[in-house]
Protein backbone atom coordinates (compact mmCIF):
# COMPACT_ATOMS: atom_id res chain seq x y z
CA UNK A 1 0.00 0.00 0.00
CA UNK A 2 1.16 3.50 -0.17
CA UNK A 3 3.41 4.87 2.49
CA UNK A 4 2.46 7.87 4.19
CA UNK A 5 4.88 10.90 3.27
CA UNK A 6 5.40 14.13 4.16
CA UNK A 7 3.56 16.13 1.40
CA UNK A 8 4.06 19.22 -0.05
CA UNK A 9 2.83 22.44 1.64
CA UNK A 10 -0.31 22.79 0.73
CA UNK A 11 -2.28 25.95 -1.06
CA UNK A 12 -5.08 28.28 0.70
CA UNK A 13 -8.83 26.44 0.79
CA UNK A 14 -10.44 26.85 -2.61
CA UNK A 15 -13.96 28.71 -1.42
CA UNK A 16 -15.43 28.81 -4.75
CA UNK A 17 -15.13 24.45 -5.01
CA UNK A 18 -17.04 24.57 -1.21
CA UNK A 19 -19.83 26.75 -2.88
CA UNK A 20 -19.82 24.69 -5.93
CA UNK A 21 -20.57 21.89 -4.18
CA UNK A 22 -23.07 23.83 -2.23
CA UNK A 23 -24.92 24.68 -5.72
CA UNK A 24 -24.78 21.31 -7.48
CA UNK A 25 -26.34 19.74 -3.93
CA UNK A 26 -29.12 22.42 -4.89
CA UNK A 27 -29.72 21.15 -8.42
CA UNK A 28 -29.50 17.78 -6.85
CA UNK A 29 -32.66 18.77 -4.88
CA UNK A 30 -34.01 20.14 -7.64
CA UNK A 31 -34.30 17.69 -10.31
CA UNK A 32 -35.38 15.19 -7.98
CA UNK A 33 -38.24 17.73 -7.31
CA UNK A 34 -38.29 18.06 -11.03
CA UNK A 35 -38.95 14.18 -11.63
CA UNK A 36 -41.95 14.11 -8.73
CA UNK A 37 -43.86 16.29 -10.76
CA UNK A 38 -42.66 15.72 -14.32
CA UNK A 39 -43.25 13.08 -16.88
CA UNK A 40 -40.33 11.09 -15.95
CA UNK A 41 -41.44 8.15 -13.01
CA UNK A 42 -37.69 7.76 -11.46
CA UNK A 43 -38.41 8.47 -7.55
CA UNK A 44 -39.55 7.26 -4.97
CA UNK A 45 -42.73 9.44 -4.79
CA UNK A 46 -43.98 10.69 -7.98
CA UNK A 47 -47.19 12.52 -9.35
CA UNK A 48 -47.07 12.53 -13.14
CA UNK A 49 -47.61 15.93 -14.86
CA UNK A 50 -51.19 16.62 -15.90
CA UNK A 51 -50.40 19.40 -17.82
CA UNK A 52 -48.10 20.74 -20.67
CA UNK A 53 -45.55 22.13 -17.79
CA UNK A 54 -44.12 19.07 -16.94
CA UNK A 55 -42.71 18.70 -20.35
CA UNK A 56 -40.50 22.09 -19.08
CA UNK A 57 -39.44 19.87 -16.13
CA UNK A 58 -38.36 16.97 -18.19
CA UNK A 59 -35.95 19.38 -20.62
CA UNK A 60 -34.56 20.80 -16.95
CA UNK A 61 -33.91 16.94 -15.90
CA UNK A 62 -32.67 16.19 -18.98
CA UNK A 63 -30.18 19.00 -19.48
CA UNK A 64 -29.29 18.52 -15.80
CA UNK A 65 -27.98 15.10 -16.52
CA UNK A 66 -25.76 15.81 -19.04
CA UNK A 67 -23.41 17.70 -16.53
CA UNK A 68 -24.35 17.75 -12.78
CA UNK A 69 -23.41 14.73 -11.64
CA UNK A 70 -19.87 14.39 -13.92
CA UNK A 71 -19.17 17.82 -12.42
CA UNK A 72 -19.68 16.09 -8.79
CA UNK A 73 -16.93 13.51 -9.78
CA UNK A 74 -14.60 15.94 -11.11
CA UNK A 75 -14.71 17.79 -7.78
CA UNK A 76 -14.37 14.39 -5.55
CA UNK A 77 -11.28 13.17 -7.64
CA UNK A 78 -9.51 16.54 -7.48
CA UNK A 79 -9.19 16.07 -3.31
CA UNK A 80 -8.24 12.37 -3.47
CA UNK A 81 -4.57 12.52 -4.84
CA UNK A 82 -3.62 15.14 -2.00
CA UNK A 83 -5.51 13.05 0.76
CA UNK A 84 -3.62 9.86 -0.05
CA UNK A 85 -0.33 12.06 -0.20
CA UNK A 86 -0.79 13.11 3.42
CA UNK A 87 -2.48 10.12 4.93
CA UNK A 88 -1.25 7.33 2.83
CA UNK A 89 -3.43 4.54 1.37
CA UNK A 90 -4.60 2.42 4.11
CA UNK A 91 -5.87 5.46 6.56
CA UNK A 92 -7.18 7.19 3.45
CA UNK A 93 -9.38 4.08 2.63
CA UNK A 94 -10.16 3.31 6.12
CA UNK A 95 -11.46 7.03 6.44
CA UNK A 96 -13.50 6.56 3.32
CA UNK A 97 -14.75 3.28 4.29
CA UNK A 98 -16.67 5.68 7.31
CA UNK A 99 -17.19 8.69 5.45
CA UNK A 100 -18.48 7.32 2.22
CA UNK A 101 -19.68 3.37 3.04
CA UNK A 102 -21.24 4.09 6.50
CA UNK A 103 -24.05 6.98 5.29
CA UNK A 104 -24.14 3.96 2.00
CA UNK A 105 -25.02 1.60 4.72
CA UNK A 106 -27.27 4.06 7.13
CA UNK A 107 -29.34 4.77 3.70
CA UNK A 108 -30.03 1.21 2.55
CA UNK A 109 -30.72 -0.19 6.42
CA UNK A 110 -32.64 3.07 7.59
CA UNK A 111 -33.89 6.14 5.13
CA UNK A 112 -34.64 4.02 2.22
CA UNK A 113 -37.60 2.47 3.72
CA UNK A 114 -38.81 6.07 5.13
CA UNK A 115 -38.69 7.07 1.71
CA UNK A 116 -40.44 3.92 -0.03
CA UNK A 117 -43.24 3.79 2.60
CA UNK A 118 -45.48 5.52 0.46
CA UNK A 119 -45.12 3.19 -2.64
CA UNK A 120 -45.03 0.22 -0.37
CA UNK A 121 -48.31 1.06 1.52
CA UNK A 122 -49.91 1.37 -2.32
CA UNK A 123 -48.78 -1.94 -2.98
CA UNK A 124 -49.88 -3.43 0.04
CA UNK A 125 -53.43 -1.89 -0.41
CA UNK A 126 -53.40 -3.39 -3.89
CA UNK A 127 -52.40 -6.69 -2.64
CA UNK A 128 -52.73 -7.49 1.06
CA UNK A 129 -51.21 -11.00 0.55
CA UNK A 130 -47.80 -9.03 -0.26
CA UNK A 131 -45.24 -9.18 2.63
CA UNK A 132 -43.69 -5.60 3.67
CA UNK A 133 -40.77 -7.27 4.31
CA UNK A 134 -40.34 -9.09 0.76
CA UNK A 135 -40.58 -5.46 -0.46
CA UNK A 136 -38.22 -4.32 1.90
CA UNK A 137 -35.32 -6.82 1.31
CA UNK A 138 -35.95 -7.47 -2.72
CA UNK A 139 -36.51 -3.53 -3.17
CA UNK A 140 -33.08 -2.36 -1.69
CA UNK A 141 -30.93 -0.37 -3.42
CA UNK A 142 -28.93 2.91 -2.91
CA UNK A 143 -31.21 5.10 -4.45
CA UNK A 144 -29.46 8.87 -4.72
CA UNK A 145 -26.35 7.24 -2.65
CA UNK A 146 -25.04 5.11 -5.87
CA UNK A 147 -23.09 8.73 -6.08
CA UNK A 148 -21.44 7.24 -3.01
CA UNK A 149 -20.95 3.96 -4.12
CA UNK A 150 -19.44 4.76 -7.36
CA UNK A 151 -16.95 7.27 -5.91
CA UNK A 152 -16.17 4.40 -3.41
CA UNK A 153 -15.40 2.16 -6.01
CA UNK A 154 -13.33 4.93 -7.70
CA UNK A 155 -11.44 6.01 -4.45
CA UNK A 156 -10.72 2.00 -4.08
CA UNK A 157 -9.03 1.97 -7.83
CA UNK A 158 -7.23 5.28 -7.82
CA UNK A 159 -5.29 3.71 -4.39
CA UNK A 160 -4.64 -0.06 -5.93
CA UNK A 161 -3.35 1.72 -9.16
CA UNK A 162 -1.25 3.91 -7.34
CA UNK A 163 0.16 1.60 -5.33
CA UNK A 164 1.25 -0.80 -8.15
CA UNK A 165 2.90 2.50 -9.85
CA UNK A 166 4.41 3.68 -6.59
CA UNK A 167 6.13 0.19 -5.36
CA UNK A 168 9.50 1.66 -5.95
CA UNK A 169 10.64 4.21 -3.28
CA UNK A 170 12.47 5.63 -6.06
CA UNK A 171 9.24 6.05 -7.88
CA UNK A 172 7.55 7.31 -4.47
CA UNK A 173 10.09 9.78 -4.47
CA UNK A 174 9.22 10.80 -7.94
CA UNK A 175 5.58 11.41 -7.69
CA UNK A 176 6.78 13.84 -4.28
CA UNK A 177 9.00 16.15 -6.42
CA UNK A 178 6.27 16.22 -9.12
CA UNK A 179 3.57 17.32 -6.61
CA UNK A 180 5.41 19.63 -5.52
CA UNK A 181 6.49 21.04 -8.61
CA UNK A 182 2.62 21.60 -9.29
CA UNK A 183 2.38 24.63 -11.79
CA UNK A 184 1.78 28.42 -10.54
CA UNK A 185 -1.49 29.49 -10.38
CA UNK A 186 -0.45 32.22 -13.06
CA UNK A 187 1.19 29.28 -15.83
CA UNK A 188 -0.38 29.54 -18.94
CA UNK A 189 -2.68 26.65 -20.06
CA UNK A 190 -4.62 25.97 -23.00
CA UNK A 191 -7.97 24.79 -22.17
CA UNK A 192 -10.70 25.18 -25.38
CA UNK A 193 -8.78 22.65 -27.70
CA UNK A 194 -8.13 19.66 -25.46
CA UNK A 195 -11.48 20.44 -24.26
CA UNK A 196 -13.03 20.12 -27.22
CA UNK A 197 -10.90 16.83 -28.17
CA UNK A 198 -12.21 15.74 -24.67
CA UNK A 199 -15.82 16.09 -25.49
CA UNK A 200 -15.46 14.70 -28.87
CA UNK A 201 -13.37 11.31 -27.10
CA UNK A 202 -16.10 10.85 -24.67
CA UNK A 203 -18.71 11.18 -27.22
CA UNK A 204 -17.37 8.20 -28.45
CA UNK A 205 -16.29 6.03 -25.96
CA UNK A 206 -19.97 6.64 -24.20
CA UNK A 207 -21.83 6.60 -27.80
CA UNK A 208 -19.70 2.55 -27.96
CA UNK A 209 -20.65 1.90 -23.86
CA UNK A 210 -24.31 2.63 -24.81
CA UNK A 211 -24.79 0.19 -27.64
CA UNK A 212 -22.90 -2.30 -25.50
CA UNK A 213 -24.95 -2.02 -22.45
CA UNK A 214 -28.53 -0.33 -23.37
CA UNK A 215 -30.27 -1.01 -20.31
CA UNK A 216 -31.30 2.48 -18.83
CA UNK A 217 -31.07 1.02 -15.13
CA UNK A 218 -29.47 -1.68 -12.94
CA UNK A 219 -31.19 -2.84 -10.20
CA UNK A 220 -28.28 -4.34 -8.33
CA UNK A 221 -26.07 -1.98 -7.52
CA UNK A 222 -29.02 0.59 -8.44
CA UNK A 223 -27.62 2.89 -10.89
CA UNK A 224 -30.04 4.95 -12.50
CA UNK A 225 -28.05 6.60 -15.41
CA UNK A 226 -25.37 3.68 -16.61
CA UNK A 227 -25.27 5.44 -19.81
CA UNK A 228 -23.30 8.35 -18.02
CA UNK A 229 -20.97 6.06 -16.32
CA UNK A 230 -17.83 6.56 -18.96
CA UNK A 231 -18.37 10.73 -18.04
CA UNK A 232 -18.27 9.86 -14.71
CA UNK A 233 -15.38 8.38 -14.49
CA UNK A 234 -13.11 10.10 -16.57
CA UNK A 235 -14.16 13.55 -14.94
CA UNK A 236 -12.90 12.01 -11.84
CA UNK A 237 -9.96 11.11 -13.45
CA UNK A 238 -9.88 14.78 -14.54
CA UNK A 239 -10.29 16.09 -11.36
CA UNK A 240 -7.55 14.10 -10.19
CA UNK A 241 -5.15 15.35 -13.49
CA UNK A 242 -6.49 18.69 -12.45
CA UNK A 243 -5.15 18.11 -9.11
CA UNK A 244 -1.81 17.73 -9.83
CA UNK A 245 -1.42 20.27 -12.52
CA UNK A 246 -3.44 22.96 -10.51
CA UNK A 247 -5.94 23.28 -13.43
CA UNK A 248 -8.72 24.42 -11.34
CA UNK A 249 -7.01 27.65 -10.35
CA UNK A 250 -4.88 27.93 -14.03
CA UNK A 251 -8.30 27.76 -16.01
CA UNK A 252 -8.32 31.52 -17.68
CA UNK A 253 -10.79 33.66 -16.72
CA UNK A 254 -11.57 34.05 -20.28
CA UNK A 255 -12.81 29.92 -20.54
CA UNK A 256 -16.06 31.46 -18.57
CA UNK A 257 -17.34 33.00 -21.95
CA UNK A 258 -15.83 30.68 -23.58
CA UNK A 259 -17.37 27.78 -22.03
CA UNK A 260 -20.38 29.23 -22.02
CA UNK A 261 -20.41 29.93 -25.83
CA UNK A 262 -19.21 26.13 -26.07
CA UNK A 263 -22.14 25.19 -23.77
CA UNK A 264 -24.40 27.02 -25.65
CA UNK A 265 -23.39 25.83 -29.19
CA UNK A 266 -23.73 22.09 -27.98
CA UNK A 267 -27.17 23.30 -26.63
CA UNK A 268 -28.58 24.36 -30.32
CA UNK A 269 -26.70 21.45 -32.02
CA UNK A 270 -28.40 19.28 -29.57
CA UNK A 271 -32.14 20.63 -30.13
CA UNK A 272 -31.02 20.74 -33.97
CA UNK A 273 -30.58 17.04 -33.67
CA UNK A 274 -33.69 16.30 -32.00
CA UNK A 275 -35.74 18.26 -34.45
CA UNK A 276 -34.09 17.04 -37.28
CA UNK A 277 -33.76 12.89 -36.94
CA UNK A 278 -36.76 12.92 -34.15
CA UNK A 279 -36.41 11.30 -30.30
CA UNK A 280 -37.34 8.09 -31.68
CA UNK A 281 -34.53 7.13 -33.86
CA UNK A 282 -31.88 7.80 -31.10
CA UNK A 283 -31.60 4.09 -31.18
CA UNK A 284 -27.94 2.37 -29.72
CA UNK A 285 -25.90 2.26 -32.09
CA UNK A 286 -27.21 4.27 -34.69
CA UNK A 287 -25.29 7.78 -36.56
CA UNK A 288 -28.45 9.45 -34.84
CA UNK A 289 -27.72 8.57 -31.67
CA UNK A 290 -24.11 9.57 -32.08
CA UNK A 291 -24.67 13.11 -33.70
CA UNK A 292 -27.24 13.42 -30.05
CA UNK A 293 -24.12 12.45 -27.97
CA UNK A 294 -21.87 14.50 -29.25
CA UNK A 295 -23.96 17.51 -28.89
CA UNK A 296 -24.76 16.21 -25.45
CA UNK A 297 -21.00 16.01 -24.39
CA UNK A 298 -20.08 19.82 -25.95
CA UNK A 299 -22.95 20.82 -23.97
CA UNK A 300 -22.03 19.29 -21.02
CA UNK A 301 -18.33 19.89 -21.06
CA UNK A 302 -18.94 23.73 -21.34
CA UNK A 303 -20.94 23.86 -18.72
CA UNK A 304 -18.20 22.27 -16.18
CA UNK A 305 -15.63 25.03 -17.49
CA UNK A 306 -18.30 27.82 -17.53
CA UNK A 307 -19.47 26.55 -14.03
CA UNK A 308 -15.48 26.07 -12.35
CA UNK A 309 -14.35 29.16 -14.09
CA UNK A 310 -17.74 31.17 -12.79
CA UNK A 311 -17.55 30.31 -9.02
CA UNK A 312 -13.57 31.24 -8.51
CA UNK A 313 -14.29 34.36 -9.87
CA UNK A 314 -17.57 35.75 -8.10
CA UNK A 315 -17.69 33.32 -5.29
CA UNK A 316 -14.05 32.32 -4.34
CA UNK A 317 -15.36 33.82 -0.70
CA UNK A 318 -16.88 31.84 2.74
CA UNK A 319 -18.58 33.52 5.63
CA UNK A 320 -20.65 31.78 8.19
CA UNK A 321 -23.73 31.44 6.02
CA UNK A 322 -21.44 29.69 3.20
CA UNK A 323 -19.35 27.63 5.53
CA UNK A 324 -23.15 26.51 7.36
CA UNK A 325 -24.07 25.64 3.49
CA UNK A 326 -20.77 23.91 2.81
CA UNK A 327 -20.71 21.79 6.28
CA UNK A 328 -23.74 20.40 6.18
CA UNK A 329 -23.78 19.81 2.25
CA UNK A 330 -22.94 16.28 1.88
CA UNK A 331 -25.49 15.33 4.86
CA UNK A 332 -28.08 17.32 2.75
CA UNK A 333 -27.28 14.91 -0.03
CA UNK A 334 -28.15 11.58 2.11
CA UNK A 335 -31.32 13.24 3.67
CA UNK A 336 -32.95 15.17 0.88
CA UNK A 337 -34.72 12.00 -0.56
CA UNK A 338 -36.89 11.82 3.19
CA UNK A 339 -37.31 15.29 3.27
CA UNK A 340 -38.78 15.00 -0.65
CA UNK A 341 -41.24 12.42 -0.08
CA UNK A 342 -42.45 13.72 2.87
CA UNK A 343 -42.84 17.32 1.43
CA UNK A 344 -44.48 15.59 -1.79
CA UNK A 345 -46.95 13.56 0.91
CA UNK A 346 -48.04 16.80 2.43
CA UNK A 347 -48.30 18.58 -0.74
CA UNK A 348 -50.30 15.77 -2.50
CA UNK A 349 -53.98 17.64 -2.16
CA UNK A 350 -52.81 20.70 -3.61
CA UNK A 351 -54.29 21.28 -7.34
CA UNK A 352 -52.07 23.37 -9.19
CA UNK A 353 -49.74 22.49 -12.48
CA UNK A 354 -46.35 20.74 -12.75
CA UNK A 355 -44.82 23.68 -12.36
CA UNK A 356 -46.27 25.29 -10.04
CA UNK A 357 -45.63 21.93 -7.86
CA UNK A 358 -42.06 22.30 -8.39
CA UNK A 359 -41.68 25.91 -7.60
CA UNK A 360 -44.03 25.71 -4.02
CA UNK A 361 -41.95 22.48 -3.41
CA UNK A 362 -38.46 23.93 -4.17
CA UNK A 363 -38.57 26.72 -2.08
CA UNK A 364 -40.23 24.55 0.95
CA UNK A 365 -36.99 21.63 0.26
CA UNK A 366 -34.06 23.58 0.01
CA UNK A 367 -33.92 25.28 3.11
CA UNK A 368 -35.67 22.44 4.72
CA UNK A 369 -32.83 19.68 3.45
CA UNK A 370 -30.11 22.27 5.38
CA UNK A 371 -31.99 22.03 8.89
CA UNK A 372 -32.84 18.68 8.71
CA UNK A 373 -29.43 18.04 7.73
CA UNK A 374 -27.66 20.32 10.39
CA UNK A 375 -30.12 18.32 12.75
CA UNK A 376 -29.05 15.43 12.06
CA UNK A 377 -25.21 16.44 12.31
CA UNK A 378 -25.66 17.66 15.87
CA UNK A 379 -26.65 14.13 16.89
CA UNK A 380 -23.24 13.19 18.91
CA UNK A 381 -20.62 11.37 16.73
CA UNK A 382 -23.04 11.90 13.51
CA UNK A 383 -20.28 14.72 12.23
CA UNK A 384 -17.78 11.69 11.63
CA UNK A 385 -19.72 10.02 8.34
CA UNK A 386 -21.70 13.57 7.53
């Protein structure tokens, strides 16, 4: 395993990746408030749209997915490479085996149920002869925590690759100087081409991935969106690249518009597409279905510049409203399902459209994720997995 080592001093806190994170947990909120009241049945409490609006939630989930989530891994793999250097690899996967597999755990054993009670009593009044405990055991999966699972698995790699690499103390030695030697926030770096080239490689390694495993779900490990899976992990292998070549802080400020404009082209192309050859033809496999990717990734990928570039600049800042935001963030990500359903429970009579639903919700969830989730966090010894 890796040996622990005395790293390289280590910059100032990057702010702007806190509230980042703090933002993207919002969208995560968001587009699972989207999907209760859209036309897309992938929660655990839904009410389909009865009205033209919820086609406006379904482009919001939609677009969402493209980036949100990648951008999530990015920022998780650019804090691993440092953690191992200071900790080494067994107390960096021992602390990840709390902080990552026992809110995992807590989930599957504990809030998934809370959240699944109102599908489950359904069933049961459909069929009494069903057992609540059949649907307990053959219904688990890690719902919104397969983020956690996946970056476990990723976090397990990154340290059994390393450690084959880093065998050699002469090698160890190596990959010291080289962190150290991390490029000055003020070295040039060229970002729009090998973005670009980026885009265009993951178009086609995910366009391949898709025809080879079309199945939009899998129930075991519970993975809702396999078809992302090849973004997800090479941002995280980006955001571990970014690490050690201080990308984050080298991006230009000039890559905002530019990503933007990159985000935006992708976002016409994309429509153009869907107008052109039609939803339906999008088939695995098929030039259709590439051209759709493509336009997907050069969407997505501006975005994630736009985004990174965007936060250093206006909110590279904390104060104790942010750093309240930022603590309790990840605990706001295992939580918000509860909070959802039970929000979407006591909303249920109200008669207004899809939209409307997802504004009156939003505003009620957000704040209410944060104080259930700073709640939750001043149980005693509950700050040590959230």
């Amino acid at each position: 395993m890796i040996p622990a080592t005395t790293p390289p001093a280590t910059r100032a806190r990057l702010f702007f990746v806190d509230n980042l994170r703090v933002f993207l947990t919002v969208l995560v909120i968001l587009h699972h408030v989207a999907v209760t009241y859209g036309n897309i049945p992938l929660w655990f409490y839904t009410e389909p749209a009865q009205d033209p609006t919820g086609g406006l939630l379904d482009v919001f989930v939609i677009l969402n997915q493209t980036f949100f989530m990648g951008l999530f891994f990015l920022l998780a793999g650019y804090f691993v490479p440092g953690a191992v250097d200071r900790r080494g690899g067994r107390p960096f996967l021992r602390e990840r085996m709390v902080r990552l597999g026992v809110p995992l755990l807590l989930f599957v054993v504990l809030l998934r149920p809370l959240a699944m009670a109102p599908a489950h009593a359904q069933l049961l009044a459909a069929d009494p002869s069903l057992s609540y405990w059949m649907l307990y055991v053959f219904g688990i999966d890690p719902g919104p925590l397969w983020f956690v699972e996946v970056l476990l698995v990723m976090s397990l790699v990154y340290v059994a690759v390393r450690s084959l690499r880093e065998r050699r103390p002469a090698v160890v030695l190596g990959a010291l100087e080289r962190a150290a030697a991390r490029p000055a926030d003020s070295a040039p770096l060229r970002w729009l081409g090998p973005v670009v080239l980026f885009a265009v490689g993951l178009a086609l390694l995910t366009f391949a991935w898709r025809f080879a495993f079309p199945a939009p779900y899998w129930p075991v490990v519970g993975l809702p969106s396999p078809g992302y899976l090849p973004q997800y992990v090479a941002l995280f292998t980006v955001g571990v690249l970014a690490y050690r070549n201080n990308w984050l802080v080298r991006l230009p400020n000039s890559a905002g518009w530019g990503g933007l404009g990159l985000a935006a082209t992708g976002l016409v192309a994309m429509a153009a597409v869907l107008v052109i050859v039609g939803a339906d033809s999008l088939t695995p496999g098929s030039w259709q279905a590439l051209a759709q990717i493509l336009t997907e990734n050069l969407f997505a990928m501006g975005v994630v510049v736009a985004l990174l570039v965007s936060f250093r600049r206006l909110f590279d800042r904390s104060n104790r409203f942010l750093e309240f935001l930022s603590d309790n963030a990840f605990a706001v990500y295992v939580l918000h399902a509860v909070v959802l359903v039970a929000l979407g429970v006591a909303l249920s009579g109200w008669e207004a459209s899809a939209l409307a639903k997802f504004a009156g919700m939003g505003v009620l969830a957000v704040p209410l994720c944060w104080v259930a989730a700073a709640a939750v966090r001043a149980v005693p010894g509950a700050r040590r997995v959230l």
